[in-house]
Protein backbone atom coordinates (compact mmCIF):
# COMPACT_ATOMS: atom_id res chain seq x y z
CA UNK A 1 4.02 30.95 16.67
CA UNK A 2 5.62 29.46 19.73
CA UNK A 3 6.71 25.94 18.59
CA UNK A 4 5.88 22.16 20.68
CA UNK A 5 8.46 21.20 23.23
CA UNK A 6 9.00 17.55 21.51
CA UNK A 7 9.86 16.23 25.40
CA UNK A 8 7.78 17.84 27.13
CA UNK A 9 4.23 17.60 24.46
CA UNK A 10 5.28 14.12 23.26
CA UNK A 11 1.56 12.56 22.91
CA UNK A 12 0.89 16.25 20.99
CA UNK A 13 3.65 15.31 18.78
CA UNK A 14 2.88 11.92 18.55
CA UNK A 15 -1.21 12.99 17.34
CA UNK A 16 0.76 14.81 14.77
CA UNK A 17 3.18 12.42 13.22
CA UNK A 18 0.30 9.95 13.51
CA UNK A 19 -1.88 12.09 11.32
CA UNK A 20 1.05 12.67 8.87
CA UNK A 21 1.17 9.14 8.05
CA UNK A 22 -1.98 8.00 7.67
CA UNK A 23 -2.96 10.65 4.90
CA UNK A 24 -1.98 8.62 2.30
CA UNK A 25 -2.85 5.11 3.55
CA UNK A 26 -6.56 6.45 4.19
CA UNK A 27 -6.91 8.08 0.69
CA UNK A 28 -6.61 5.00 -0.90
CA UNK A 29 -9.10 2.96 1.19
CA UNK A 30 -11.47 5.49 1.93
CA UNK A 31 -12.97 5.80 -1.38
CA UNK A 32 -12.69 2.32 -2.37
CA UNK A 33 -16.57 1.80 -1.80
CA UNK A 34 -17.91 4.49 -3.78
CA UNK A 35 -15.68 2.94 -7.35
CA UNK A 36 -19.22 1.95 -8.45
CA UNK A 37 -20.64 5.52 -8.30
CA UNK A 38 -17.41 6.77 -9.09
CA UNK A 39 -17.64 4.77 -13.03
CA UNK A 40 -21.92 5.98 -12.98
CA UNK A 41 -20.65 9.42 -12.71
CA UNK A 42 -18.13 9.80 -14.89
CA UNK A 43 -20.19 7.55 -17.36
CA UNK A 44 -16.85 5.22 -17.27
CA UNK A 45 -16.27 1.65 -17.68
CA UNK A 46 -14.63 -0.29 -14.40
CA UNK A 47 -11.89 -0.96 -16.26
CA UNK A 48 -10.79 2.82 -16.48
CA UNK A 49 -12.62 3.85 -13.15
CA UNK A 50 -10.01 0.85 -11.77
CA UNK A 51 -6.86 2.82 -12.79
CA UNK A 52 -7.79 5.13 -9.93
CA UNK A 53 -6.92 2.70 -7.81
CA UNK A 54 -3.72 0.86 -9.53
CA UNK A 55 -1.89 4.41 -10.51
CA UNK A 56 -2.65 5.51 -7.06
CA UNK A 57 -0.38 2.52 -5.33
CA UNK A 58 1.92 2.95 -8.21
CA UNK A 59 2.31 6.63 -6.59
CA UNK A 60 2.75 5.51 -3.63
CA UNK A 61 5.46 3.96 -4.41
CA UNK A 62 7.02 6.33 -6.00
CA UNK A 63 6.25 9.07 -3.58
CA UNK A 64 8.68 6.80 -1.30
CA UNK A 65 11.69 7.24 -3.87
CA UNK A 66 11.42 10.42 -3.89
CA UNK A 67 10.62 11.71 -0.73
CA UNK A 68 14.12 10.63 1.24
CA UNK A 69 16.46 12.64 -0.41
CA UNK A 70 14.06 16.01 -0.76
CA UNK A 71 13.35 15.50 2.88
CA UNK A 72 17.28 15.90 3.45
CA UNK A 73 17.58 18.84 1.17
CA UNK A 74 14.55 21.29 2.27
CA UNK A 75 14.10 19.70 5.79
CA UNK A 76 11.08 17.48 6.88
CA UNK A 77 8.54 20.47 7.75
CA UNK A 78 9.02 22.65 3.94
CA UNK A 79 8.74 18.33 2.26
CA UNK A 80 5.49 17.91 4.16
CA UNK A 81 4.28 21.60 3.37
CA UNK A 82 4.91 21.10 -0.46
CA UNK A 83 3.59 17.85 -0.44
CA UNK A 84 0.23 18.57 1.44
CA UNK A 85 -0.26 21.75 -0.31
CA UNK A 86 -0.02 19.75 -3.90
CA UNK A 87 -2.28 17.07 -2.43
CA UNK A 88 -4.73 19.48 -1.62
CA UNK A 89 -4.74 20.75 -5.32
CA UNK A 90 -5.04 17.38 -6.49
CA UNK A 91 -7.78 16.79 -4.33
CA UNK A 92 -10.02 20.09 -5.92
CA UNK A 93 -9.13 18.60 -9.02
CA UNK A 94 -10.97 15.77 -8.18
CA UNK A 95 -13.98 17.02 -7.03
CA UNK A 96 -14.45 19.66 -9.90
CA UNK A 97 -13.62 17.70 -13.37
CA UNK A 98 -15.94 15.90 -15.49
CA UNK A 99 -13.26 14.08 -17.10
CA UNK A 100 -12.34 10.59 -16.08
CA UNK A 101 -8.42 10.70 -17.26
CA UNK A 102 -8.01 14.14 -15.45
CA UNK A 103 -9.73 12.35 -12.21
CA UNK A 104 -7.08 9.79 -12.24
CA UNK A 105 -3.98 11.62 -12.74
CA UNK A 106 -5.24 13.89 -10.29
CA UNK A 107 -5.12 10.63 -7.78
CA UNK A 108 -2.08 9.81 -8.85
CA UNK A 109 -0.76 13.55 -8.07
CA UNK A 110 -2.85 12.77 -4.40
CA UNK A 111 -0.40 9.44 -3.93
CA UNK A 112 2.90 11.26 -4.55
CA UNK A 113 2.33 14.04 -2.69
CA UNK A 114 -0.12 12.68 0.25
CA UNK A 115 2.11 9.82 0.81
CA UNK A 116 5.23 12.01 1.68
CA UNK A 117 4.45 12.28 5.46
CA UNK A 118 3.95 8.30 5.68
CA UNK A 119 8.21 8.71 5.43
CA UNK A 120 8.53 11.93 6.69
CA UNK A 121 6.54 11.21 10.34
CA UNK A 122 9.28 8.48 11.16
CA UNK A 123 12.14 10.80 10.02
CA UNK A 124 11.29 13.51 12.34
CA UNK A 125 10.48 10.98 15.61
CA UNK A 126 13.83 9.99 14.62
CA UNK A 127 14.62 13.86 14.22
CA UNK A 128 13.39 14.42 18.04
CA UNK A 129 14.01 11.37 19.82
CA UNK A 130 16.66 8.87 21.05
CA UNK A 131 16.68 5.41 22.30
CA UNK A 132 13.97 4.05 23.88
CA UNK A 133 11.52 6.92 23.34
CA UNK A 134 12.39 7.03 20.10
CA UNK A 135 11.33 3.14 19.65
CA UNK A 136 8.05 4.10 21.51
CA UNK A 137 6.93 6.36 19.22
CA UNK A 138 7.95 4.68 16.14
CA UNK A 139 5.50 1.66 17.03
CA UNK A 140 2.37 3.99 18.65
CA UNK A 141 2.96 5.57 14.85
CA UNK A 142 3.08 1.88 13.33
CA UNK A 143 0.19 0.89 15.48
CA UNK A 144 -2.08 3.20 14.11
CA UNK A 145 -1.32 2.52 10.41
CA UNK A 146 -2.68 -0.94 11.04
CA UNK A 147 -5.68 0.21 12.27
CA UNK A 148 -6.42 3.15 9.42
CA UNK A 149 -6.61 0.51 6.57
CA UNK A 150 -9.12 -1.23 8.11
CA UNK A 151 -11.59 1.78 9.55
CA UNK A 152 -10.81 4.00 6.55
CA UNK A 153 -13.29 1.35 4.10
CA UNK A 154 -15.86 1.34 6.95
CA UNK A 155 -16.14 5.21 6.74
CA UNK A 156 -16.36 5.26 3.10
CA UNK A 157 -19.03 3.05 3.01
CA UNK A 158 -20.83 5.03 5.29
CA UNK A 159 -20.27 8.28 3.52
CA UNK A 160 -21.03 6.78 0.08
CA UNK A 161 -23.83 5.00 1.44
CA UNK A 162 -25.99 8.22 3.26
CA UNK A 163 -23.64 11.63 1.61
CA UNK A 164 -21.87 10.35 -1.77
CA UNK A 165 -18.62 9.65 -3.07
CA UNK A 166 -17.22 13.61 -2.94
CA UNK A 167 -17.95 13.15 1.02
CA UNK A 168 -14.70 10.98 0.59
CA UNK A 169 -12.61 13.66 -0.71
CA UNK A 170 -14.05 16.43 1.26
CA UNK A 171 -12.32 14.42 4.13
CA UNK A 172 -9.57 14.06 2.61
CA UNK A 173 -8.91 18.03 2.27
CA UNK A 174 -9.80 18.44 5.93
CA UNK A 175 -7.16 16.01 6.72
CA UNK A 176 -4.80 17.86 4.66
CA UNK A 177 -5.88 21.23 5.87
CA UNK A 178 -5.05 19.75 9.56
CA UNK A 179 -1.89 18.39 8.93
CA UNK A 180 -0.53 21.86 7.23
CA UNK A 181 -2.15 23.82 10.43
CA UNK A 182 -0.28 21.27 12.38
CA UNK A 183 3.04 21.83 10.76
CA UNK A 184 3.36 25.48 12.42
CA UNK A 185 3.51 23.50 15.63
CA UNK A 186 6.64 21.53 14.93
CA UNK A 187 10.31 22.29 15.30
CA UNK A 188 12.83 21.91 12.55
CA UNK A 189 15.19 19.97 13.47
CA UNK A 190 16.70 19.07 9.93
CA UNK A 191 19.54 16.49 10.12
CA UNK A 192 23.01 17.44 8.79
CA UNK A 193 22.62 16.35 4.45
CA UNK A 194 25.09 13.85 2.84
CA UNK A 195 25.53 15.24 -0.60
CA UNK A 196 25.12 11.87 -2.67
CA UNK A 197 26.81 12.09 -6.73
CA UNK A 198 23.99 11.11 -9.01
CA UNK A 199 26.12 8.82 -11.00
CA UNK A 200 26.73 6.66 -7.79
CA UNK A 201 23.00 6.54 -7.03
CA UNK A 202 22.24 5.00 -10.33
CA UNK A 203 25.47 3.06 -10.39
CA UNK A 204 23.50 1.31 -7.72
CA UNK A 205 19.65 1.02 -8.92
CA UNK A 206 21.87 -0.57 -12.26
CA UNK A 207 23.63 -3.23 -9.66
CA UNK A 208 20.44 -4.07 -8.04
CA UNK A 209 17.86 -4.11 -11.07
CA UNK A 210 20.35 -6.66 -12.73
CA UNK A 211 20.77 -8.78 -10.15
CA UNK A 212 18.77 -12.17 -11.03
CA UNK A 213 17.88 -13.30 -7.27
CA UNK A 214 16.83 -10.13 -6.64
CA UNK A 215 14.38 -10.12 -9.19
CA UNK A 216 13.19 -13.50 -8.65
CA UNK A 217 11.94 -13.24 -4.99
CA UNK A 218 11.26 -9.17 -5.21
CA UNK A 219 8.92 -10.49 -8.10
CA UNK A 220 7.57 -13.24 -6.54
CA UNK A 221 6.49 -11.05 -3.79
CA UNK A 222 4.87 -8.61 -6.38
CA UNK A 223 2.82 -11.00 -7.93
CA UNK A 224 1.94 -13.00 -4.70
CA UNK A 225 0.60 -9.02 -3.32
CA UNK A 226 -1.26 -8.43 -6.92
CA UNK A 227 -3.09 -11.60 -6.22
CA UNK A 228 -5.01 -9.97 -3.26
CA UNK A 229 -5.10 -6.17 -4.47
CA UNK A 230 -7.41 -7.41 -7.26
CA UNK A 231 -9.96 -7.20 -4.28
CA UNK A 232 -9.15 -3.50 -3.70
CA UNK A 233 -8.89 -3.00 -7.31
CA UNK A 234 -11.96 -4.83 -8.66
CA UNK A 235 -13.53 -5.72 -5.37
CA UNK A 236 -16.29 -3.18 -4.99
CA UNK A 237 -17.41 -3.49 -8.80
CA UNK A 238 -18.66 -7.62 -8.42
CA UNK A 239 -19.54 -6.96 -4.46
CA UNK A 240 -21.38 -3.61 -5.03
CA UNK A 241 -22.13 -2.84 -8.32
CA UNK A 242 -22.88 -6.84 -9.78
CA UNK A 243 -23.93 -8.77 -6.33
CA UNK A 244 -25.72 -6.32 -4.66
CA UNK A 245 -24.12 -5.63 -1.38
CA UNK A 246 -24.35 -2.00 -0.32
CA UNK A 247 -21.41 0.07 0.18
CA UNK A 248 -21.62 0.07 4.20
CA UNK A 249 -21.48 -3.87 4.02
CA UNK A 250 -18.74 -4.06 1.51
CA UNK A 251 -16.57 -1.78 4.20
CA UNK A 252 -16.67 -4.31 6.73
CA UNK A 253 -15.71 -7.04 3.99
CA UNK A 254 -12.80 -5.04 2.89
CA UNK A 255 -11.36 -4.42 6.80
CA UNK A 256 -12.08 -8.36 7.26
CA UNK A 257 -9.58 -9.06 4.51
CA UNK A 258 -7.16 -6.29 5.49
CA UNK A 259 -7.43 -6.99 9.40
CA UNK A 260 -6.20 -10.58 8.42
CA UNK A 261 -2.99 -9.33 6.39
CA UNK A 262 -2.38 -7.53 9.65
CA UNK A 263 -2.91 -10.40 11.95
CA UNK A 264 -0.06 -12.43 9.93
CA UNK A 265 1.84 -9.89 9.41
CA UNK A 266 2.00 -8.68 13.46
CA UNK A 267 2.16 -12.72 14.61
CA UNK A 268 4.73 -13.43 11.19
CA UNK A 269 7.88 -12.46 13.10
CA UNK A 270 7.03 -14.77 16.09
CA UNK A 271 6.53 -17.51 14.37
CA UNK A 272 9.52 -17.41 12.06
CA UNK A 273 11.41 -17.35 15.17
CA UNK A 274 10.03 -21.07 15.85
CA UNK A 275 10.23 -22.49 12.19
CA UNK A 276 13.12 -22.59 9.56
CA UNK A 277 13.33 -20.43 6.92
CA UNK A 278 12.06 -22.62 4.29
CA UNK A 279 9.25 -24.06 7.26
CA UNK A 280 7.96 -20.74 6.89
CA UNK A 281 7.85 -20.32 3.41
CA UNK A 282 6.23 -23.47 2.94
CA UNK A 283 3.60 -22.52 5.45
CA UNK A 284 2.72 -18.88 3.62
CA UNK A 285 3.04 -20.34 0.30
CA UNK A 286 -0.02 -23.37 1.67
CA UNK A 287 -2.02 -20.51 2.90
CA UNK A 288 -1.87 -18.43 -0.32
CA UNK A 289 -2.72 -21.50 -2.89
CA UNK A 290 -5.27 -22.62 0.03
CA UNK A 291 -7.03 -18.85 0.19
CA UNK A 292 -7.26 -19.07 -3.72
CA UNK A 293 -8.88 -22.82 -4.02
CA UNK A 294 -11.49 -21.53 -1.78
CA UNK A 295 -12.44 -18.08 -3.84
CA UNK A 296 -12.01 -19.83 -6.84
CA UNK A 297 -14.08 -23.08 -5.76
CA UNK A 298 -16.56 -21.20 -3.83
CA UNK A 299 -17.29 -19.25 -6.82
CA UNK A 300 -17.50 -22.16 -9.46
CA UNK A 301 -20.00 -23.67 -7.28
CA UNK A 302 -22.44 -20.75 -7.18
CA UNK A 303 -21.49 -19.29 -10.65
CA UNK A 304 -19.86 -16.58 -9.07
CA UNK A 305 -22.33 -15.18 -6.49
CA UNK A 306 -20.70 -16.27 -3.21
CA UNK A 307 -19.74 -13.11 -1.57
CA UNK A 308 -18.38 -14.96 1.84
CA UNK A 309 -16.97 -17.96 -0.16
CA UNK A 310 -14.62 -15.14 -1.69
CA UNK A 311 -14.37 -12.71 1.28
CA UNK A 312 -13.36 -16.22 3.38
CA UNK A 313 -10.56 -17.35 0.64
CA UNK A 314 -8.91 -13.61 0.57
CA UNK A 315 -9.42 -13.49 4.09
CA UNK A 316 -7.25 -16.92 4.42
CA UNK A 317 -4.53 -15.63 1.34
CA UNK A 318 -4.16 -12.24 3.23
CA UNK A 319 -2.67 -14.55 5.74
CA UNK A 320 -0.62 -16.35 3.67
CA UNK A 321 0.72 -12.48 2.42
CA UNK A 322 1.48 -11.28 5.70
CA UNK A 323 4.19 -14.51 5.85
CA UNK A 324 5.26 -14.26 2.53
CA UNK A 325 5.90 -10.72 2.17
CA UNK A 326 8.57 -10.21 4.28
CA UNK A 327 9.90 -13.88 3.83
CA UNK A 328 10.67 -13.09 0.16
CA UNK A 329 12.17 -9.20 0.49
CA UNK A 330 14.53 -10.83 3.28
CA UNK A 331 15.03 -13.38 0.91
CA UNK A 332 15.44 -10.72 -2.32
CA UNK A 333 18.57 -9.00 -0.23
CA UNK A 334 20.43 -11.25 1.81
CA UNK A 335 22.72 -12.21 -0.04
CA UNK A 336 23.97 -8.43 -0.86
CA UNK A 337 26.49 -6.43 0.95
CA UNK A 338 26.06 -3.17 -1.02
CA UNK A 339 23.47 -1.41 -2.07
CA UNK A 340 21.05 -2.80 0.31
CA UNK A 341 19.43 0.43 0.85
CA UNK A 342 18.43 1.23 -2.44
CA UNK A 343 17.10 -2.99 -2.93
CA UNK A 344 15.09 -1.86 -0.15
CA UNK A 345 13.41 1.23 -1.73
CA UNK A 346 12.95 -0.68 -5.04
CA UNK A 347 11.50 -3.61 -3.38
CA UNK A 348 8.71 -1.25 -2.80
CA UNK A 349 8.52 0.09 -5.98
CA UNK A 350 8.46 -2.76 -8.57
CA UNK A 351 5.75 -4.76 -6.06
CA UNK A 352 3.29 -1.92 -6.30
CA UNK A 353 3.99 -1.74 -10.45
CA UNK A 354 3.42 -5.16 -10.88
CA UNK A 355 0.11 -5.33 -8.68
CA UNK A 356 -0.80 -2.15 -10.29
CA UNK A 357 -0.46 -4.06 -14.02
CA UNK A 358 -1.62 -7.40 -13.05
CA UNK A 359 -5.03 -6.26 -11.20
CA UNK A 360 -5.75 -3.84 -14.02
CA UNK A 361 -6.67 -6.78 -16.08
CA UNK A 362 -9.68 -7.41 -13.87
CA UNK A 363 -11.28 -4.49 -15.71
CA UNK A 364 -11.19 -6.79 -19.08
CA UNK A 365 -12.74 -10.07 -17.41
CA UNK A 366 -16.32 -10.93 -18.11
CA UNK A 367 -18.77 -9.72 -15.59
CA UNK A 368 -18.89 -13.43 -13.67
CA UNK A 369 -18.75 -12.17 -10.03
CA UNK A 370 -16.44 -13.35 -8.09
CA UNK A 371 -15.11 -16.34 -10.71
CA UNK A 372 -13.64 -13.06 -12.56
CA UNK A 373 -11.76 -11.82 -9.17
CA UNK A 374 -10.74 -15.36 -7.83
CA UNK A 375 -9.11 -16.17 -11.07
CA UNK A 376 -6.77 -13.69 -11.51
CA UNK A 377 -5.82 -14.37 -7.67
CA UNK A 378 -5.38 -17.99 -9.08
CA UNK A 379 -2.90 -17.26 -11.80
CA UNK A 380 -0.74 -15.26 -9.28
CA UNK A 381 -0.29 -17.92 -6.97
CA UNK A 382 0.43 -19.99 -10.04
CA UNK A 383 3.59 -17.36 -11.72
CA UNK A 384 4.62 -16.96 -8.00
CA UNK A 385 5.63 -20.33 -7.50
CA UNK A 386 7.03 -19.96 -10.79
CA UNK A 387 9.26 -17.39 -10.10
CA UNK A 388 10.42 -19.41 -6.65
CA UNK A 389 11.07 -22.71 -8.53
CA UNK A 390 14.99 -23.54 -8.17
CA UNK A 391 15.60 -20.18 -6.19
CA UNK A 392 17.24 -21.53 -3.45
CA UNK A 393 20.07 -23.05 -5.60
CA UNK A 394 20.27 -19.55 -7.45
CA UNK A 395 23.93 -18.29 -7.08
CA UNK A 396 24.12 -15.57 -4.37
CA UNK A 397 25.82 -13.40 -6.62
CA UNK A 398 26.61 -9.80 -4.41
CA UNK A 399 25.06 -6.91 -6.35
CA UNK A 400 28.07 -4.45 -6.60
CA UNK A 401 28.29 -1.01 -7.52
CA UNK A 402 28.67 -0.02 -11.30
């Protein structure tokens, strides 16, 4: 098959990438709505049904370890076709067991391997493109992953609400299907490999896993995110299954609390350009205790059965998040001059393990609607200010290789 001019079909190209990385971003939110029916079918209790969620970002993560260096050593297009083509195995898994544990660790397969082109895309616009166009279609392909998060939970609730929760995996295998047909349009254009000695590579994870401000602000940031994926987590059980609220509903809830992440997190970089550093901080660090007084209040007041009281409160945390995300990993690496690369990756990495741990305990809370959800956000604001307290006079210690 003739292959895509990448000049000359750019907007094909750019379809393409675009649909590489949002397969994994839109498996996890898609399905969110239908955890209710999920636990009824498999005769489960939330608390398991929830690990579907939590070992799923946990792969993510992962999948973006991994994915660099055997991107560089079979090229970008044989990466993406091993990855989808596992995905897709994962994903029959899912529709044809019976068994809740298999169900999971086939999601978490569906995160490792589904989340390789959310890397991959930008590699090969890099692969294709220079300068300015190169720029261009690095941000149309950053666009749209702020806009799958929040229409991927509308669809679910859709499909859950008039086909069923397989209608959520059915579309993720046509997804998958598409992006391997898509793959024979492509060019390789693998980049030249830089043979890396394995002993160096963990020399480096060793430097950067022991260094102490590192681990303050990267966990700070952790715990801060765990605070608000307890709604992704836990969310649809107390909305859904305890409150009520039908699945359709609950997808608009979800994209109100994502869309606001987004909004901070798009405006964030302007506005740290008029405050200080520690302005800014301050200012995230207000929003996120103010967004969990108002779940947690709102919810003491009714006993638990204000859905907007809660939706409101994340809504005004996810703000807060958008700030202090990137406030704290600038913060967790600048005072190294090696190794930044792989702080970078493992920034990643140990925020989606600790979110994955702390919202798990949601599954072990009382049923109390939304007092059981707005707690847990409350004790994360409370161990991330913990972690921050006396950070600034940390020593700046450079994190050297081994």
């Amino acid at each position: 098959m003739r292959h895509l001019n990448p000049d000359k079909s750019s907007t094909v190209v750019l379809i393409i990438l675009t649909l590489f990385a949002v397969v994994g971003p839109v498996s996890i939110d898609i399905f969110t709505p239908s955890l209710p029916a999920i636990t009824e079918f498999f005769g489960t209790t939330p608390a398991i049904a929830q690990w579907s969620v939590g070992l799923f970002m946990l792969g993510f993560s992962l999948s973006m370890l991994i994915v660099g260096p055997l991107a560089d050593r079979l090229g970008r297009k044989k990466t993406l076709l091993l990855g989808y083509s596992l995905y897709l195995g994962a994903t029959a898994i899912t529709l044809l067991t019976d068994n809740i544990y298999l169900f999971i660790a086939a999601r978490f397969a569906q995160a490792i391997f589904g989340c390789f082109g959310t890397a991959v895309a930008r590699m090969i616009a890099r692969d294709y493109y220079r300068d300015q166009m190169e720029v261009t279609m690095l941000a149309y392909i950053s666009g749209c992953l702020t806009i799958a998060p929040m229409a991927a939970p509308i669809a679910g609730g859709y499909l859950q609400e008039y086909v069923g929760w397989q209608s959520s995996f059915y579309a993720m295998a046509v997804m998958a299907t598409v992006a391997i047909l898509a793959l024979a349009l492509l060019p390789e254009m693998r980049q030249e490999q830089k043979n890396i000695a394995t002993g160096s590579v963990m020399a480096g994870y060793k430097a950067v896993l022991t260094d102490i401000r590192y681990l303050r602000f990267t966990v700070a940031a952790g715990v801060a995110f765990a605070g608000a994926f307890v709604f992704v987590a836990g969310g649809s059980f107390v909305i859904i299954g305890q409150l009520g609220t039908s699945p359709a509903v609950y997808g608009y809830l979800f994209a109100v609390a994502i869309a606001s992440y987004l909004l901070s997190a798009t405006t964030g970089p302007k506005l740290t350009k008029k405050l200080s550093r520690s302005q800014s901080t301050l200012l995230a660090g207000t929003l996120l205790v103010t967004g969990a007084k108002i779940s947690l209040v709102s919810a003491l007041l009714t006993d638990g059965q204000s859905i907007i009281g809660y939706v409101a409160g994340i809504a005004v945390y996810e703000l807060g998040l958008g700030l202090f995300m990137p406030l704290c990993q600038a913060q967790a690496t600048r005072h190294m001059q090696e190794n930044t690369g792989t702080a970078a990756g493992l920034i990643f990495f140990i925020e989606m393990l600790l979110a994955t741990l702390i919202s798990a305990t949601i599954g072990f809370l009382p049923e109390a609607g939304t007092i059981s959800l707005s707690a847990v956000t409350v004790v994360a604001v409370i161990i991330t200010g913990l972690c921050l307290i006396g950070a600034d006079k940390a020593p700046e210690t450079t994190a050297q290789t081994a």
